[in-house]
C-alpha atoms as a PDB file:
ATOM      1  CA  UNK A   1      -6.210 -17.518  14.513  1.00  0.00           C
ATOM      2  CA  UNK A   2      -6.748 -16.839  18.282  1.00  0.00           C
ATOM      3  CA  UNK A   3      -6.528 -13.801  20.464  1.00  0.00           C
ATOM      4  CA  UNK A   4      -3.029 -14.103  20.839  1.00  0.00           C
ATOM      5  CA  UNK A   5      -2.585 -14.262  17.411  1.00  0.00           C
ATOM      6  CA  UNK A   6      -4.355 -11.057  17.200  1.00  0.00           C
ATOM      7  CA  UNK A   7      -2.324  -9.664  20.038  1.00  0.00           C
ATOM      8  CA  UNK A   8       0.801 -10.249  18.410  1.00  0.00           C
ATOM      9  CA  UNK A   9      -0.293  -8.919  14.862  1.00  0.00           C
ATOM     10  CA  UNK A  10      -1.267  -5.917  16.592  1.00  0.00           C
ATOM     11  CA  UNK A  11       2.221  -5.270  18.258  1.00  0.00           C
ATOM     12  CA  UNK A  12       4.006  -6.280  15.370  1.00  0.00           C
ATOM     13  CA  UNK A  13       2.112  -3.794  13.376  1.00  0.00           C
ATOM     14  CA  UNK A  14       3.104  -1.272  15.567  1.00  0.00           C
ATOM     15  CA  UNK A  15       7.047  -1.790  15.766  1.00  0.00           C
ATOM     16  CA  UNK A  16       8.112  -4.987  13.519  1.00  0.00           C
ATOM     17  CA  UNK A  17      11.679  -4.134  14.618  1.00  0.00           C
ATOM     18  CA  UNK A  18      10.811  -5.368  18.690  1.00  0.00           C
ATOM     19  CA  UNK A  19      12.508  -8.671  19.244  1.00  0.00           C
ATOM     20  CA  UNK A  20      10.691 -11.803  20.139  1.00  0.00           C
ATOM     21  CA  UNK A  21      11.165 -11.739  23.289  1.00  0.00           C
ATOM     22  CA  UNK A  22       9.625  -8.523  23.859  1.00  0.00           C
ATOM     23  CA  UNK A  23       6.960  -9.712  21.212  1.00  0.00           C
ATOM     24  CA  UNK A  24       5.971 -11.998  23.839  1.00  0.00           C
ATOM     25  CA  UNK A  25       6.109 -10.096  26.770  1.00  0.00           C
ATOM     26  CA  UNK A  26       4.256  -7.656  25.265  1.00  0.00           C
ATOM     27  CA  UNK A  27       1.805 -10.532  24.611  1.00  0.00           C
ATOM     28  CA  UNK A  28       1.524 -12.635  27.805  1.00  0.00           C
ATOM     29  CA  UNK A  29       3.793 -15.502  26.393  1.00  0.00           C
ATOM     30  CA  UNK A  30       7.556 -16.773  26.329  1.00  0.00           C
ATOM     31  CA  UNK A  31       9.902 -16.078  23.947  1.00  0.00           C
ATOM     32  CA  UNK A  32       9.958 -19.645  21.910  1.00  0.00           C
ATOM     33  CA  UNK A  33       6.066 -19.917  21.765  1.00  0.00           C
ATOM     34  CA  UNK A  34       6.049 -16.644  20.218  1.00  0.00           C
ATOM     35  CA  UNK A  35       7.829 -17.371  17.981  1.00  0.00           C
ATOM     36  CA  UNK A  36       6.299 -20.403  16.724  1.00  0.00           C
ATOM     37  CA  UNK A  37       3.435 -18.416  16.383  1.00  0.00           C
ATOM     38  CA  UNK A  38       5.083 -15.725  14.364  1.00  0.00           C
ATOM     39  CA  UNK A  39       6.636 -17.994  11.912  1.00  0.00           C
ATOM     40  CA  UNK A  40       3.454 -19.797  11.453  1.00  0.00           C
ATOM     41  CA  UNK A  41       1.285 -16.631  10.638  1.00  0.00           C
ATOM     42  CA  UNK A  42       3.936 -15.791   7.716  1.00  0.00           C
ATOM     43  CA  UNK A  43       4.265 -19.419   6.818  1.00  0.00           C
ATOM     44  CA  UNK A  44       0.381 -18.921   6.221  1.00  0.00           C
ATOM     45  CA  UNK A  45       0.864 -15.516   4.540  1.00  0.00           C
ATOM     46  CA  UNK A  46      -1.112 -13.293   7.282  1.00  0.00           C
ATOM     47  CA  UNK A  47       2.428 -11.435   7.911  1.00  0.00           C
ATOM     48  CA  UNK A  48       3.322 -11.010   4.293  1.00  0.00           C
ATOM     49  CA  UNK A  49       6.409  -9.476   4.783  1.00  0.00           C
ATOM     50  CA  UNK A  50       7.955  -6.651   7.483  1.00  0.00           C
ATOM     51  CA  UNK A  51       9.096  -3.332   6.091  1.00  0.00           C
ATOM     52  CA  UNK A  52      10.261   0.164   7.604  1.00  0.00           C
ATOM     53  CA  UNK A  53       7.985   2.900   6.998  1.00  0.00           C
ATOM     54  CA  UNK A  54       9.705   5.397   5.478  1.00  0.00           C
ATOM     55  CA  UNK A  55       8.264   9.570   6.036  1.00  0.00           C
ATOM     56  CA  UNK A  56       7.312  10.566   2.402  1.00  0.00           C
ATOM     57  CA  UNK A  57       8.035  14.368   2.971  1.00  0.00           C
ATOM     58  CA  UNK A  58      11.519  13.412   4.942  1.00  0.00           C
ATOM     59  CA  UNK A  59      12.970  11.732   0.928  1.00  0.00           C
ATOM     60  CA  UNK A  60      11.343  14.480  -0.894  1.00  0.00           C
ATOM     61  CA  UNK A  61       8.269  12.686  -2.045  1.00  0.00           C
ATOM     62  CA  UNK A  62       5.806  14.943  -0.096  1.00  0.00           C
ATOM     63  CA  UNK A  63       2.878  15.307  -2.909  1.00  0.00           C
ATOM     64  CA  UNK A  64       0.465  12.831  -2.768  1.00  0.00           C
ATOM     65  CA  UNK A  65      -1.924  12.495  -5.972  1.00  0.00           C
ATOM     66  CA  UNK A  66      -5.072  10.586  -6.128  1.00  0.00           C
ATOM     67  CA  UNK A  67      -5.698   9.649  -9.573  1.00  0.00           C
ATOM     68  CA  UNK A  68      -9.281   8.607 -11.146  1.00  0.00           C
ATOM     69  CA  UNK A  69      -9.488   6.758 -14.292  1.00  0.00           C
ATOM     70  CA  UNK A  70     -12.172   5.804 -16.424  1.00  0.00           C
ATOM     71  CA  UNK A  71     -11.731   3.457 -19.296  1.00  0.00           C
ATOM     72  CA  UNK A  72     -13.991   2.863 -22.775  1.00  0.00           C
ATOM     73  CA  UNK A  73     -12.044  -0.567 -23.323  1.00  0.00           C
ATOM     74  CA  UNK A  74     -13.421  -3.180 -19.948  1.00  0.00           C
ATOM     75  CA  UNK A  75     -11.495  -6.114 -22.403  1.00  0.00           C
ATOM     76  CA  UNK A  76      -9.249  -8.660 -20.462  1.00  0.00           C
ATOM     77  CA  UNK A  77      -6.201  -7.564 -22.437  1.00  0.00           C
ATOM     78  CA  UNK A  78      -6.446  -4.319 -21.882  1.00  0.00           C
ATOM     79  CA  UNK A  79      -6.547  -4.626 -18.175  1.00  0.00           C
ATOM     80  CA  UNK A  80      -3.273  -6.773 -18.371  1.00  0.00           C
ATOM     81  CA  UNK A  81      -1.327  -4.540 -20.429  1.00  0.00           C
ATOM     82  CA  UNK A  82      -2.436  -1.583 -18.416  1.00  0.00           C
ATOM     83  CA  UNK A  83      -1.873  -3.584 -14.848  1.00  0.00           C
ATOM     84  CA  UNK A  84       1.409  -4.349 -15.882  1.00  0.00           C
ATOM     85  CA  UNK A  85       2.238  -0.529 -17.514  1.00  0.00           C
ATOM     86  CA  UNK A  86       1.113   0.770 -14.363  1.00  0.00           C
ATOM     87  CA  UNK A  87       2.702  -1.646 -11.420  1.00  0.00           C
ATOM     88  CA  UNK A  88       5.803  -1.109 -13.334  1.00  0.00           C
ATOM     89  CA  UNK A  89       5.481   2.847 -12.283  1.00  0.00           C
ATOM     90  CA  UNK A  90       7.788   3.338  -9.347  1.00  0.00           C
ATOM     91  CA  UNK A  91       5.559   6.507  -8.065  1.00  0.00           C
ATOM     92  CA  UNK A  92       2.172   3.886  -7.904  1.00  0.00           C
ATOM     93  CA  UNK A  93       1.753   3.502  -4.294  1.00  0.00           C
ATOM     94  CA  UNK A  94      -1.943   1.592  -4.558  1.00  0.00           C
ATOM     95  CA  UNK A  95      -3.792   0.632  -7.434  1.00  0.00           C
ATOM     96  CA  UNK A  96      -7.445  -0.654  -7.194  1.00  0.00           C
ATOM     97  CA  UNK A  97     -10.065  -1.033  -9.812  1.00  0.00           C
ATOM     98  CA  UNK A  98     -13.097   0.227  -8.391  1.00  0.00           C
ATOM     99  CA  UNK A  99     -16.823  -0.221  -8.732  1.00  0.00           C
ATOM    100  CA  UNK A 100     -19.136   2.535  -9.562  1.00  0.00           C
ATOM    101  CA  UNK A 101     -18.326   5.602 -12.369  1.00  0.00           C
ATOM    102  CA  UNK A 102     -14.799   5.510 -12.121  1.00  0.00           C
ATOM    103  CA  UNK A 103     -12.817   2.072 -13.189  1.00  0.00           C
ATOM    104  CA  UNK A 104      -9.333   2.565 -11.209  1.00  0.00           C
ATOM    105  CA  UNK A 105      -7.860   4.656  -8.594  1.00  0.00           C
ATOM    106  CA  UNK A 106      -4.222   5.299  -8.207  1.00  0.00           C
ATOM    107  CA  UNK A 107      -2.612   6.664  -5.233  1.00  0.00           C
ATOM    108  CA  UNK A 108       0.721   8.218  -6.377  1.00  0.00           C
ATOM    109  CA  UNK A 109       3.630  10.120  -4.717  1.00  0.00           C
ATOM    110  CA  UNK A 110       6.184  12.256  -6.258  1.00  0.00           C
ATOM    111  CA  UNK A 111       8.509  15.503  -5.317  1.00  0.00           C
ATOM    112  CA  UNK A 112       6.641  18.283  -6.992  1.00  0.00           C
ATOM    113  CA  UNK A 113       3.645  19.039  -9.126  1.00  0.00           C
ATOM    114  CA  UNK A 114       6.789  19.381 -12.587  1.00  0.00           C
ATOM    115  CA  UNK A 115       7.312  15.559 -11.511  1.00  0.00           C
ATOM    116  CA  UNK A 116       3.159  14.460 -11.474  1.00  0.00           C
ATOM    117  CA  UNK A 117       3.351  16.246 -14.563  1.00  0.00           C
ATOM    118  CA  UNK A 118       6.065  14.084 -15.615  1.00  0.00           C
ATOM    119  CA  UNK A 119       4.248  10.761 -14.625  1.00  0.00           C
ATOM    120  CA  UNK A 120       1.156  12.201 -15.817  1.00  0.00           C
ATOM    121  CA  UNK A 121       2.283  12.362 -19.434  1.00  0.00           C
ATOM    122  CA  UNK A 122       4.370   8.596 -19.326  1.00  0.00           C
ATOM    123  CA  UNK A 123       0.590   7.358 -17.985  1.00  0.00           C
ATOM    124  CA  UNK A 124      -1.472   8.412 -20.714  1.00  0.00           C
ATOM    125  CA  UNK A 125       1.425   7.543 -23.444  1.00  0.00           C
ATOM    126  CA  UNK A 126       0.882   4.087 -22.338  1.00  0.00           C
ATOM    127  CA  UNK A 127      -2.565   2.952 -23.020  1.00  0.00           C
ATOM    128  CA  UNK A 128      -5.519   4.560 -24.002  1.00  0.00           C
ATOM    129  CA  UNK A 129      -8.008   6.161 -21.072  1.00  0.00           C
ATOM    130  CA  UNK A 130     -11.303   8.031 -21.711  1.00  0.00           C
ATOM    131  CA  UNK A 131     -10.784  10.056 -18.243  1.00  0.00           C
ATOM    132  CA  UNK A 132      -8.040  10.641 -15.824  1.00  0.00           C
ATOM    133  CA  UNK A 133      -8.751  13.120 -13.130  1.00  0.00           C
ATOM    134  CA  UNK A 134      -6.063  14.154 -10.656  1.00  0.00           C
ATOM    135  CA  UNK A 135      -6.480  14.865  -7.157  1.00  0.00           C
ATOM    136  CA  UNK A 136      -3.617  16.216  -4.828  1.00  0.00           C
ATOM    137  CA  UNK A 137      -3.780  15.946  -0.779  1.00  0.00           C
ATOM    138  CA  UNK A 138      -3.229  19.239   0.649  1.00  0.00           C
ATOM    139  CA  UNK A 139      -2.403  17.723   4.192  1.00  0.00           C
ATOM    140  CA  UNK A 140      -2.155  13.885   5.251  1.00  0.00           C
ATOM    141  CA  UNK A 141      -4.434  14.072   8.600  1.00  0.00           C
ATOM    142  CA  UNK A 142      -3.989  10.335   9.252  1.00  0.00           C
ATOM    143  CA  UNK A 143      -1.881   7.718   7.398  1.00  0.00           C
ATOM    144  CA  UNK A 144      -1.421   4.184   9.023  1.00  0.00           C
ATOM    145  CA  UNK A 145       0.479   0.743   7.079  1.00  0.00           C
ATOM    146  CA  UNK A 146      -1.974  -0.917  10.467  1.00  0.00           C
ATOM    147  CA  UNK A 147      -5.048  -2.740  10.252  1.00  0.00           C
ATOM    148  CA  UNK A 148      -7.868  -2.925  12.663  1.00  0.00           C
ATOM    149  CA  UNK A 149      -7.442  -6.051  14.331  1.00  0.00           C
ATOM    150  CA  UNK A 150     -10.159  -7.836  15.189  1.00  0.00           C
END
């Protein structure tokens, strides 16, 4: 991957709905070597799909919840079964399992604190958790879908 390449991740980051053409102009090249280049960095997977970012607060999903759990049971089965429990979860936004005192870290978005409560309940129905603490965002000072291109 070259500068260009860069260039045209970093536009396409910005507004995925721009047309090739303008892609390309925006990038110091034509219109069909642009788009060679585009297919060829989702071909290799770097673009792994384009999507419209859609305002939480605008569809009545405006509390954001960052959830902490800690686990007694590290076994490879359990992490399956509770992967798959919790990808299932529409309101799961990101899901990482972490390193240091706490094992995974959900970022979850729902309507009100009655419908975290909700979720909250289905969550630890499902498999068993020695800790779940719950965070909630009082103000989103920066969200972004871009990365730093480098």
């Amino acid at each position: 991957m070259d500068a260009i390449d860069r260039k045209i991740l970093a536009v396409l980051q910005e507004d995925a709905s721009l047309s090739v053409a303008e892609v390309g102009n925006r990038v110091g090249l034509s219109s069909t070597p642009c788009w060679k280049r585009i297919q060829k960095l989702e071909a290799e997977g770097v673009i792994a799909r384009r999507v419209a970012v859609v305002d939480p607060d605008k569809i009545g999903l405006g509390v954001a919840v960052f959830v902490a759990i800690e686990t007694g049971d590290h076994s490879d089965a359990w992490l399956a079964n509770f992967a798959q429990v919790v990808s299932a979860m529409p309101e799961v936004m990101e899901f990482y399992r972490m390193a240091g005192d706490v094992d995974y870290i959900l970022r979850v978005v729902v309507g009100s604190i009655q419908e975290y409560d909700a979720f909250y309940k289905r969550l630890i129905s499902t498999v068993p958790l020695k800790n779940v603490t719950s965070r909630f965002a009082m103000e989103r000072i920066k969200s972004t879908t871009a990365l730093p291109i480098r």
